[in-house]
Protein backbone atom coordinates (compact mmCIF):
# COMPACT_ATOMS: atom_id res chain seq x y z
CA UNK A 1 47.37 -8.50 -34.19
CA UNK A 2 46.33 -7.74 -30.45
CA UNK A 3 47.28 -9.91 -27.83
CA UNK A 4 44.83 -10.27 -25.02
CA UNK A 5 46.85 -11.01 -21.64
CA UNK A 6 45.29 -14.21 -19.79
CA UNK A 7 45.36 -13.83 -16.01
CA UNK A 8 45.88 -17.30 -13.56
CA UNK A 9 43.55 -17.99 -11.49
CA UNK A 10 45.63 -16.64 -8.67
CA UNK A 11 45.75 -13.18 -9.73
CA UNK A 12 41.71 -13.10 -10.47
CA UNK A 13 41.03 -14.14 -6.55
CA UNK A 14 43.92 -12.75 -4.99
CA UNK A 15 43.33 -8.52 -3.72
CA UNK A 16 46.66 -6.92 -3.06
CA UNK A 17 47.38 -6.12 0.60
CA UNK A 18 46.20 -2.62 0.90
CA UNK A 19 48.66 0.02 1.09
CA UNK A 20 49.06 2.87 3.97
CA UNK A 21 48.95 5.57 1.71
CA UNK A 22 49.30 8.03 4.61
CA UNK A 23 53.05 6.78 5.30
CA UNK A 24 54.01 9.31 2.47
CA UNK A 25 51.95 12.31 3.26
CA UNK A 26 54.97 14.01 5.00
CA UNK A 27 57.77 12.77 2.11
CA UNK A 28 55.01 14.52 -0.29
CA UNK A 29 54.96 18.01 1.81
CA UNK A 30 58.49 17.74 2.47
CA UNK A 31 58.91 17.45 -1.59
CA UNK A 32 55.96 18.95 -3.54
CA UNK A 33 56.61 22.11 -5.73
CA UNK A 34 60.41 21.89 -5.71
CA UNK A 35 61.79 21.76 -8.67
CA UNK A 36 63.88 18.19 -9.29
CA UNK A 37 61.57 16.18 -6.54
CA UNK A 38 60.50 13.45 -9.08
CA UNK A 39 63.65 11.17 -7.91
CA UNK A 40 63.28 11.82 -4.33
CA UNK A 41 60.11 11.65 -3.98
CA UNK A 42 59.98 8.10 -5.68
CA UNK A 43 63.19 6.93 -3.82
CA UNK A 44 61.32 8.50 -0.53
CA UNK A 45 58.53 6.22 -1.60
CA UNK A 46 60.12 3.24 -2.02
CA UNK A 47 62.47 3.25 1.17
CA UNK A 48 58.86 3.66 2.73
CA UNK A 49 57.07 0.41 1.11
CA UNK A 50 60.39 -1.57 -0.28
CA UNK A 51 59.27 -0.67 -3.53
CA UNK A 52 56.89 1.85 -4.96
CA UNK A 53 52.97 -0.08 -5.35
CA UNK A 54 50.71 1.67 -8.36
CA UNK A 55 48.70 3.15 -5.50
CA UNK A 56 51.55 5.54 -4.54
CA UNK A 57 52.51 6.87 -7.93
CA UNK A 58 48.40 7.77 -8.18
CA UNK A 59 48.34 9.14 -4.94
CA UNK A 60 52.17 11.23 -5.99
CA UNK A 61 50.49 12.59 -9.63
CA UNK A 62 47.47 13.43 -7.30
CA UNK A 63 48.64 15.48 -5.07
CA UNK A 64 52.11 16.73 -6.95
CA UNK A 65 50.81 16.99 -10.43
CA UNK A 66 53.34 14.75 -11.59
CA UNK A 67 52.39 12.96 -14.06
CA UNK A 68 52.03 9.18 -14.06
CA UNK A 69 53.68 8.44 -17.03
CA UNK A 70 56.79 10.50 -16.24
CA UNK A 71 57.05 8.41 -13.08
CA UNK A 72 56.61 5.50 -14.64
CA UNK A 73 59.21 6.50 -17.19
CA UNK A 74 61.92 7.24 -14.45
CA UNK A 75 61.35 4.41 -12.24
CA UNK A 76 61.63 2.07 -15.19
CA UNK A 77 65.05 3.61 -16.52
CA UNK A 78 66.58 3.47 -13.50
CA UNK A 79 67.84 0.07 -12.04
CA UNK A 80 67.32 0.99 -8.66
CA UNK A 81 63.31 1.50 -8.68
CA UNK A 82 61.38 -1.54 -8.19
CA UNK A 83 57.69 -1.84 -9.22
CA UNK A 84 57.23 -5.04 -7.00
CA UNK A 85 57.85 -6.20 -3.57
CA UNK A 86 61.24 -8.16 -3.09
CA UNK A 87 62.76 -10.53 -0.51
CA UNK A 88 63.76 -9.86 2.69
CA UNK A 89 67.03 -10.71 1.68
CA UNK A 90 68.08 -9.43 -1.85
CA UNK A 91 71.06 -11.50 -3.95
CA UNK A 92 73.06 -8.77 -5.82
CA UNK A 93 75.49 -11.22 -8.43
CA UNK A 94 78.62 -9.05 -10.09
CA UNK A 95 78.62 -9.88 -13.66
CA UNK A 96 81.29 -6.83 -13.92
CA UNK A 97 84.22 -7.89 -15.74
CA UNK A 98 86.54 -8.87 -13.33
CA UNK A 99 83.33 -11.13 -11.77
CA UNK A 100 82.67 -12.88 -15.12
CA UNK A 101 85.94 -13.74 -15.58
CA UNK A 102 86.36 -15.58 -12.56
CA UNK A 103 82.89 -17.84 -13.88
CA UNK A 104 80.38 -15.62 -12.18
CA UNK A 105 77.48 -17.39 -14.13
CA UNK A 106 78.42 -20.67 -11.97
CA UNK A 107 77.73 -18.40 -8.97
CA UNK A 108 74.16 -17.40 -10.00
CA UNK A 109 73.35 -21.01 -11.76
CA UNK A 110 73.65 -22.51 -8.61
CA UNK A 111 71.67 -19.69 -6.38
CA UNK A 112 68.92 -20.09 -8.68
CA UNK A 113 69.44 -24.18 -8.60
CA UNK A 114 69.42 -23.54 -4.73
CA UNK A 115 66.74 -21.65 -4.49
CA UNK A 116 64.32 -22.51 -7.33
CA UNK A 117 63.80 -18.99 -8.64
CA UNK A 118 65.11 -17.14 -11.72
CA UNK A 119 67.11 -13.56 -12.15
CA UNK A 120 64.79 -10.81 -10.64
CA UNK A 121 62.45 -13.32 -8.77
CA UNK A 122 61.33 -13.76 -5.17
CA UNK A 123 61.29 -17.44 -3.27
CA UNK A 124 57.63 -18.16 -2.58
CA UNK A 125 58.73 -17.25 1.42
CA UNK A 126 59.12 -13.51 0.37
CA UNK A 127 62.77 -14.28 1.96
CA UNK A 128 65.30 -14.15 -1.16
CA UNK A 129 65.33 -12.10 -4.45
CA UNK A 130 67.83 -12.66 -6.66
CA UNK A 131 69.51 -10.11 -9.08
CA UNK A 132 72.21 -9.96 -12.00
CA UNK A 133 74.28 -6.57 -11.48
CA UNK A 134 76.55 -5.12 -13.82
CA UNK A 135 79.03 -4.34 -10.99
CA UNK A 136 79.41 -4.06 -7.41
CA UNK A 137 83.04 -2.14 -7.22
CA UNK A 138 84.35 -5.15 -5.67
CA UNK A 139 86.48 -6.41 -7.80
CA UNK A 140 89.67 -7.41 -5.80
CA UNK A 141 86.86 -9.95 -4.19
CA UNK A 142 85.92 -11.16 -7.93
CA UNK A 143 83.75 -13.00 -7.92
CA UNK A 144 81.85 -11.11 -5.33
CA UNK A 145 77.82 -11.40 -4.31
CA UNK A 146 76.02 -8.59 -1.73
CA UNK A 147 73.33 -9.59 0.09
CA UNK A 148 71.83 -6.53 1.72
CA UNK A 149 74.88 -4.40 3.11
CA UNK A 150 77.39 -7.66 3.40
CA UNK A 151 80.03 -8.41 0.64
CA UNK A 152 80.87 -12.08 -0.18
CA UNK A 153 83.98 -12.46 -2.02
CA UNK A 154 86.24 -15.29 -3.62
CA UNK A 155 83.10 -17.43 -4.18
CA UNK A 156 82.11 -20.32 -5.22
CA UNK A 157 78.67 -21.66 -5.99
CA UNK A 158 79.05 -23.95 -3.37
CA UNK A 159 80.17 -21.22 -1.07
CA UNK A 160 77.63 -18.96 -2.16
CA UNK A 161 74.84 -21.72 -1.45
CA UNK A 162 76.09 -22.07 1.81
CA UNK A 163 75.74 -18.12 3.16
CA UNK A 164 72.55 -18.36 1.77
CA UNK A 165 71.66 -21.60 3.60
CA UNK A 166 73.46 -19.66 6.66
CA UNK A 167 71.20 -16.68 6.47
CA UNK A 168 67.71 -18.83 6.06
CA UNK A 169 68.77 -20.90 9.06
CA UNK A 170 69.35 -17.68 11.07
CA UNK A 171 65.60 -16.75 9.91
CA UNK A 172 63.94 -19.88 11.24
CA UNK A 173 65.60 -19.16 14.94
């Protein structure tokens, strides 16, 4: 049996925001015909946009010959490709070990309480993502939460709740 997707409203009326497909022209030069350039060129890609929009990986098989579906294989394998924009701000959530041991899923219940968004979402304000990680190497600071470059250690999900309510007040200054 085939199963028809049903688009919302929302995505029938909605047009992406067109991409500058010209910010990658020199990351493509700089890359295409070496061998092993798949990875770079999609990282290159996505430290360009924040993540890598559908447009890009035509215009990268275009002009590479790479082809879409080997992309689309490797950005999907690998954890740290992302095939849609994310916050600002992204939530990284050990679940390592050491992390879920000291009640890590506490931590992340109440971030996504907080915040109103599940694992791997984005608050309606573009501001927050949040993510489950298998480990951040931190785990002297169990349980431990990155947001962008900064580590948070020893938390709680009341102390977690409160950086994040930190870092959105800082936004609306």
């Amino acid at each position: 049996m085939r199963i028809q997707r049903v688009l919302k409203d929302k995505e029938l009326t909605e047009a992406p925001e067109p991409v500058d497909l010209t910010l990658i022209d020199d990351l493509i030069k700089k890359y295409n015909g070496k061998p092993g350039n798949m990875i770079p060129l999609l990282q290159g890609a996505q430290s360009v946009y924040g993540y890598i929009p559908a447009e890009v990986f035509r215009k990268i098989s275009h002009e590479t010959g790479l082809t879409l579906s080997d992309m689309y294989g490797v950005a999907t394998f690998y954890a740290q490709f992302r095939l849609k924009p994310v916050g600002k701000h992204v939530i990284k959530v050990c679940h390592g070990t050491a992390c879920h041991v000291q009640n890590a899923d506490s931590i992340s219940d109440a971030i996504r309480e907080s915040l109103k968004i599940k694992d791997g979402e984005t608050t309606p304000d573009g501001l927050f993502t949040l993510e489950s990680v298998a480990c951040l190497g931190c785990c002297s600071l169990a349980p431990v939460m990155m947001i962008g470059d900064d580590s948070y250690g020893k938390l709680t999900g009341r102390s977690a709740v409160k950086i994040i309510r930190e870092i959105r007040a800082g936004e609306s200054n």
